[in-house]
Protein backbone atom coordinates (compact mmCIF):
# COMPACT_ATOMS: atom_id res chain seq x y z
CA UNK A 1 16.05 -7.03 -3.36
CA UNK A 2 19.45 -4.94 -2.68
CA UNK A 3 19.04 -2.05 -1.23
CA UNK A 4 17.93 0.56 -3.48
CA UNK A 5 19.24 3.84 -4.03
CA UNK A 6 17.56 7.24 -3.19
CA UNK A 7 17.18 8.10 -6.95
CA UNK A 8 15.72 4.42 -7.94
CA UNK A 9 13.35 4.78 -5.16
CA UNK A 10 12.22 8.66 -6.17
CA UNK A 11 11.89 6.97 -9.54
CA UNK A 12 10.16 3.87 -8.31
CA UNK A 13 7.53 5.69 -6.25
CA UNK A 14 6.41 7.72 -8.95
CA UNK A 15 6.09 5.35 -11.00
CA UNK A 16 4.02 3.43 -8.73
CA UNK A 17 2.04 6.10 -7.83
CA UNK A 18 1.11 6.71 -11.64
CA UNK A 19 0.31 3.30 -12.17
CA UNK A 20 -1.95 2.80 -8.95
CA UNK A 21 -3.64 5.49 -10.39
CA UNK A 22 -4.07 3.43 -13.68
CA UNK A 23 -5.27 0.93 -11.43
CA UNK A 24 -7.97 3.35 -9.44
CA UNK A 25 -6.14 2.31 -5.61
CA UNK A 26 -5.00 6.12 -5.86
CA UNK A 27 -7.28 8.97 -7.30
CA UNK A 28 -6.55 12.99 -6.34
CA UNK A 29 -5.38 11.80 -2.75
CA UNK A 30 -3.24 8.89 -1.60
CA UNK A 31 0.72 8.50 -1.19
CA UNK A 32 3.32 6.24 -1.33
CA UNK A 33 6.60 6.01 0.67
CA UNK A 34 9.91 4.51 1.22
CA UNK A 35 12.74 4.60 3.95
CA UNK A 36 16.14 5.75 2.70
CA UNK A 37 17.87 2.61 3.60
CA UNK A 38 20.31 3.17 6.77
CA UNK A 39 18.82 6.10 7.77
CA UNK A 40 15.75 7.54 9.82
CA UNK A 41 13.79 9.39 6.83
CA UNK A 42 11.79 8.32 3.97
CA UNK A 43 10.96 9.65 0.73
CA UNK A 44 7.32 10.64 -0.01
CA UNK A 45 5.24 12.60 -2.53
CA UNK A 46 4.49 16.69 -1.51
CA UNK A 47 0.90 16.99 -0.78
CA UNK A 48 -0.17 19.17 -3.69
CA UNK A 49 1.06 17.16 -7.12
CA UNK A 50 -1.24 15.50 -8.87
CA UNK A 51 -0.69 11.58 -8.66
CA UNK A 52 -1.53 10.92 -12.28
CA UNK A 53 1.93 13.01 -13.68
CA UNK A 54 3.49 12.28 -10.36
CA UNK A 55 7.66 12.96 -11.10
CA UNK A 56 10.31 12.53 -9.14
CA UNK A 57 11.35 15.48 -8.49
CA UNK A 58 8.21 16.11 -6.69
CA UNK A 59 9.23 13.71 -3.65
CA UNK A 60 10.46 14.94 -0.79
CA UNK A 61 12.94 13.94 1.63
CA UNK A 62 10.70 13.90 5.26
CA UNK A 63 12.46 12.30 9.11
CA UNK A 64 9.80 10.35 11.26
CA UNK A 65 8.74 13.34 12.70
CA UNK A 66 7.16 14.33 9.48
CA UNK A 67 9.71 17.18 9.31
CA UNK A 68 10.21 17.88 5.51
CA UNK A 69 14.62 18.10 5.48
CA UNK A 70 14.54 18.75 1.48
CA UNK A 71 11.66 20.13 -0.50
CA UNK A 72 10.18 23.13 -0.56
CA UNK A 73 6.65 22.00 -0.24
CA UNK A 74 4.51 20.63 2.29
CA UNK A 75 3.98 16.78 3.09
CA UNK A 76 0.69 14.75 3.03
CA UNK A 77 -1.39 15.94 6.01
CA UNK A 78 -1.37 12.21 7.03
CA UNK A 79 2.33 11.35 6.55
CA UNK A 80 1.78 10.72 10.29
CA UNK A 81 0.10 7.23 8.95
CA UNK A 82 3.56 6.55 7.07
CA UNK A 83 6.18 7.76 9.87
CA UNK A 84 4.09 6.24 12.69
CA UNK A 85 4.83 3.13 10.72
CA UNK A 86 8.15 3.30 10.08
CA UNK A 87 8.49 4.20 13.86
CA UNK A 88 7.32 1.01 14.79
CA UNK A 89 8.30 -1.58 12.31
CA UNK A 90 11.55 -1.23 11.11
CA UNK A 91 12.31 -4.18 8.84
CA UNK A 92 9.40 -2.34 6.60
CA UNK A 93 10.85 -0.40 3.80
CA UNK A 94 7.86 0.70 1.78
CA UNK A 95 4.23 1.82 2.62
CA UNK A 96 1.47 2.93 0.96
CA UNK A 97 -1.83 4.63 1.82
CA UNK A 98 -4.61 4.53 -0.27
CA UNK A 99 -8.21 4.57 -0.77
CA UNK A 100 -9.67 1.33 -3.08
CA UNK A 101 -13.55 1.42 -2.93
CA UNK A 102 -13.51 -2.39 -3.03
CA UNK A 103 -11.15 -3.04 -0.24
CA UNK A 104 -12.81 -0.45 1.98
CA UNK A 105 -16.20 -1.51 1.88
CA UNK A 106 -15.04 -4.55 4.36
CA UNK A 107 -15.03 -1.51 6.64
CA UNK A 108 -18.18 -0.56 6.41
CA UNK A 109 -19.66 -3.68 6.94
CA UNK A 110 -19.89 -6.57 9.60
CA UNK A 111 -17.84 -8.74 8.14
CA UNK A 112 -13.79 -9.67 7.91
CA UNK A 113 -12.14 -9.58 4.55
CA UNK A 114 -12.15 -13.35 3.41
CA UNK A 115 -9.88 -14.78 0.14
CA UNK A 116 -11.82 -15.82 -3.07
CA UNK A 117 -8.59 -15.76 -5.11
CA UNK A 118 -5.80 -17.50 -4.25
CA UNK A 119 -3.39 -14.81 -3.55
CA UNK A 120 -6.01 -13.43 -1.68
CA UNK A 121 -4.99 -15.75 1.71
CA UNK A 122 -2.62 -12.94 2.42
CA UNK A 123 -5.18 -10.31 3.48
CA UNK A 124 -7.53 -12.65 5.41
CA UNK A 125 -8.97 -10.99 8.65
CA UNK A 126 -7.04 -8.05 7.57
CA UNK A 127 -8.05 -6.12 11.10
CA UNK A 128 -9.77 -2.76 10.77
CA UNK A 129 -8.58 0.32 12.60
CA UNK A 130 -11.99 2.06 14.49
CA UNK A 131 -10.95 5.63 13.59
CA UNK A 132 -12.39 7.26 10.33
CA UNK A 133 -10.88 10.96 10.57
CA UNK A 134 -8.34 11.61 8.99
CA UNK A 135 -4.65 10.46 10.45
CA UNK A 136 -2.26 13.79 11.32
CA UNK A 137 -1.35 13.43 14.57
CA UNK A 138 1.85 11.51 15.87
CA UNK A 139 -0.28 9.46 18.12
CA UNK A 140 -2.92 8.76 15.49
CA UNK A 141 -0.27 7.67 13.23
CA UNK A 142 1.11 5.49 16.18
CA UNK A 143 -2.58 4.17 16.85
CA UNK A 144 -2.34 3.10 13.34
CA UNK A 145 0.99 1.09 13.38
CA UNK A 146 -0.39 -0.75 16.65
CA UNK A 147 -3.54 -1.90 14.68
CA UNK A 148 -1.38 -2.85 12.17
CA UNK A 149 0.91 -5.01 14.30
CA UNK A 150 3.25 -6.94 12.73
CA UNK A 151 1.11 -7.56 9.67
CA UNK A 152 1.57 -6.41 6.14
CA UNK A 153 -1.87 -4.32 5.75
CA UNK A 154 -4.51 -3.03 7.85
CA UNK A 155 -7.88 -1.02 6.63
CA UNK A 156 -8.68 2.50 7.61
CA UNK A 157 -12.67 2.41 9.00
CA UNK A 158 -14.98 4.28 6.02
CA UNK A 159 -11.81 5.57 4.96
CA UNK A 160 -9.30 3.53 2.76
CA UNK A 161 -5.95 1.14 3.69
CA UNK A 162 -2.78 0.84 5.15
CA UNK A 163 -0.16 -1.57 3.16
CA UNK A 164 3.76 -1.96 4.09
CA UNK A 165 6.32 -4.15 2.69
CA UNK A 166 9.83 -4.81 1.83
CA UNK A 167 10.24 -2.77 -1.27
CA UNK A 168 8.06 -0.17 -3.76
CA UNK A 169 7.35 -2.89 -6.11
CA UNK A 170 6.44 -5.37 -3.23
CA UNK A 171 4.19 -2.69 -1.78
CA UNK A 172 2.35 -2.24 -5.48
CA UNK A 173 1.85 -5.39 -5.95
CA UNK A 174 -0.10 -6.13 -2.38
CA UNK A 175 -2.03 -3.33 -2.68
CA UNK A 176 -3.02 -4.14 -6.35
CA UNK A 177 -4.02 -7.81 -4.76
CA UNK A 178 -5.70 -6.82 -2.10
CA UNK A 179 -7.81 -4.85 -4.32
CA UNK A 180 -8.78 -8.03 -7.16
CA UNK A 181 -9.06 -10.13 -4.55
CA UNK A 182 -12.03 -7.52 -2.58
CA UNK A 183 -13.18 -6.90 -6.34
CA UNK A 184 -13.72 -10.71 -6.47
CA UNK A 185 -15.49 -11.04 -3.41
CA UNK A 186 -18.17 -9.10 -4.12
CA UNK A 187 -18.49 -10.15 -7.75
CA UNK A 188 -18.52 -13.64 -6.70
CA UNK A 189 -20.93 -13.01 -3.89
CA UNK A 190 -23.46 -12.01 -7.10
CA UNK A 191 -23.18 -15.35 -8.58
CA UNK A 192 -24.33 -17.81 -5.11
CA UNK A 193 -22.92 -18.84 -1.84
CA UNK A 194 -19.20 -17.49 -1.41
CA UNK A 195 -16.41 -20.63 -0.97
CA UNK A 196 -13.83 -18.47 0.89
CA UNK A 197 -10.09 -20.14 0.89
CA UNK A 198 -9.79 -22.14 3.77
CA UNK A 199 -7.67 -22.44 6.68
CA UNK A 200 -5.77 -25.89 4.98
CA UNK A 201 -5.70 -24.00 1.74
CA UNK A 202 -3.85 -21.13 3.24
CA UNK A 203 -1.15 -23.08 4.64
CA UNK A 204 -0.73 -24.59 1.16
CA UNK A 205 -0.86 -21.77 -0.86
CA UNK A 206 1.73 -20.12 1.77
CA UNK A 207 4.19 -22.61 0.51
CA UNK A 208 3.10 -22.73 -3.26
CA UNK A 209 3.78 -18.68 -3.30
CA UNK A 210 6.91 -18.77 -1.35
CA UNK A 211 8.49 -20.61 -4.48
CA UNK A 212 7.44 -17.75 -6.65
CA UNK A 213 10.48 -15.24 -5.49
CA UNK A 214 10.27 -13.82 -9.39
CA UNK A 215 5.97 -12.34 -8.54
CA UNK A 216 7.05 -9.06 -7.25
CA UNK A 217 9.63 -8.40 -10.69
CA UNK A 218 6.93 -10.17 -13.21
CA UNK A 219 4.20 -8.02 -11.99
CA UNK A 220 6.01 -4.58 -11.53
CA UNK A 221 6.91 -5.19 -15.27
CA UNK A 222 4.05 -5.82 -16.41
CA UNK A 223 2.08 -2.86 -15.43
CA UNK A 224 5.31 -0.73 -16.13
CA UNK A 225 4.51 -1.86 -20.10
CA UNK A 226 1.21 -1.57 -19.66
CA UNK A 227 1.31 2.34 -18.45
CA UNK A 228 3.83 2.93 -20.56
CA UNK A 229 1.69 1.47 -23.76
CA UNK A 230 -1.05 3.53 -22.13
CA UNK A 231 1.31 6.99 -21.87
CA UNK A 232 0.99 6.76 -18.37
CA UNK A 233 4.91 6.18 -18.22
């Protein structure tokens, strides 16, 4: 994807944010970011608009200290989860903090998150970060990034998830995935002995996916129409 400008990504964020809702990744809490490209801020939601009739001219313009530079309203009180990110990685353009019940249940619970469905090989072992308060701090948000690694999604313990990627759409569509594919898990788990993907399987299906460079478009259209036929959009 070329890089996009600052009013397709105010537009793209809200959007997203809308349709996570749709979705139930975001409820009255949760945010989603992106980095201006060629610069060191991003572009995130103000703390107090609802996400359901999120706009954008409700995003605000915030550097990686959390510092808000336009906007007249405060930030997230953890947009230290999204700036201690960008601090750290910077090929990642998008992140998004949420709180799916599914997903977050593998935090609550001694067990790693395991792939029934196929995209699912993505999030295997996603690793767990140990602290459940709530992430304001520069050095939480830091701790955060450094559980994260170089991966593309880490879970928050008894508290929700952590997913970055190379554009807003991108970063929709993994956290919608991540989501089906913990939704699966435990509805499969209800029907007999779970067959999680294996390691052979997720080498193939690493390949298979890689020739499917047209996902992150097909999807992000789709639930555009379908929010849109819902009056989300």
């Amino acid at each position: 994807m070329s890089e996009a400008s600052e009013q397709l990504l105010r537009e793209q964020i809200a959007q997203a944010t809308r349709m996570m809702v749709m979705a139930d990744l975001i409820d009255y809490s949760g945010h989603v970011s992106a980095r201006i490209p060629g610069t060191d801020r991003l572009l995130i939601q103000d703390r107090d608009s609802s996400r359901a009739s999120l706009s954008p001219d409700s995003i605000l313009v915030v550097d990686l200290d959390g510092k808000v530079i336009e906007g007249n309203t405060p930030p997230p009180a953890e947009v230290a989860i999204h700036t201690g990110i960008y601090r750290a990685r910077p090929d990642v353009m998008s992140v998004c903090h949420a709180h799916p019940p599914t997903s977050t249940l593998f935090t609550m619970v001694d067990r790693p998150m395991i792939a029934i469905r196929n995209y699912g090989f993505r999030f295997i072992n996603t690793p767990v970060h140990p602290d459940p308060t709530h992430i304001r701090t520069a050095e939480q948000g830091a701790a955060v990034a450094a559980t994260l690694g170089k991966g593309r999604a880490c879970l928050l313990r008894a508290h929700g998830t952590a997913v970055v990627a190379y554009s807003v759409p991108e970063v929709f569509m993994d956290s919608l995935e991540m989501e089906e594919n913990a939704k699966s898990v435990l509805a499969a788990a209800t029907l007999g002995n779970l067959k999680p993907i294996t390691d052979e399987e997720s080498a193939a299906l690493e390949v298979s996916f890689g020739k499917n460079d047209f996902r992150i478009a097909k999807i992000w259209e789709h639930y555009q129409e379908k929010a849109r036929l819902a009056g989300i959009l």
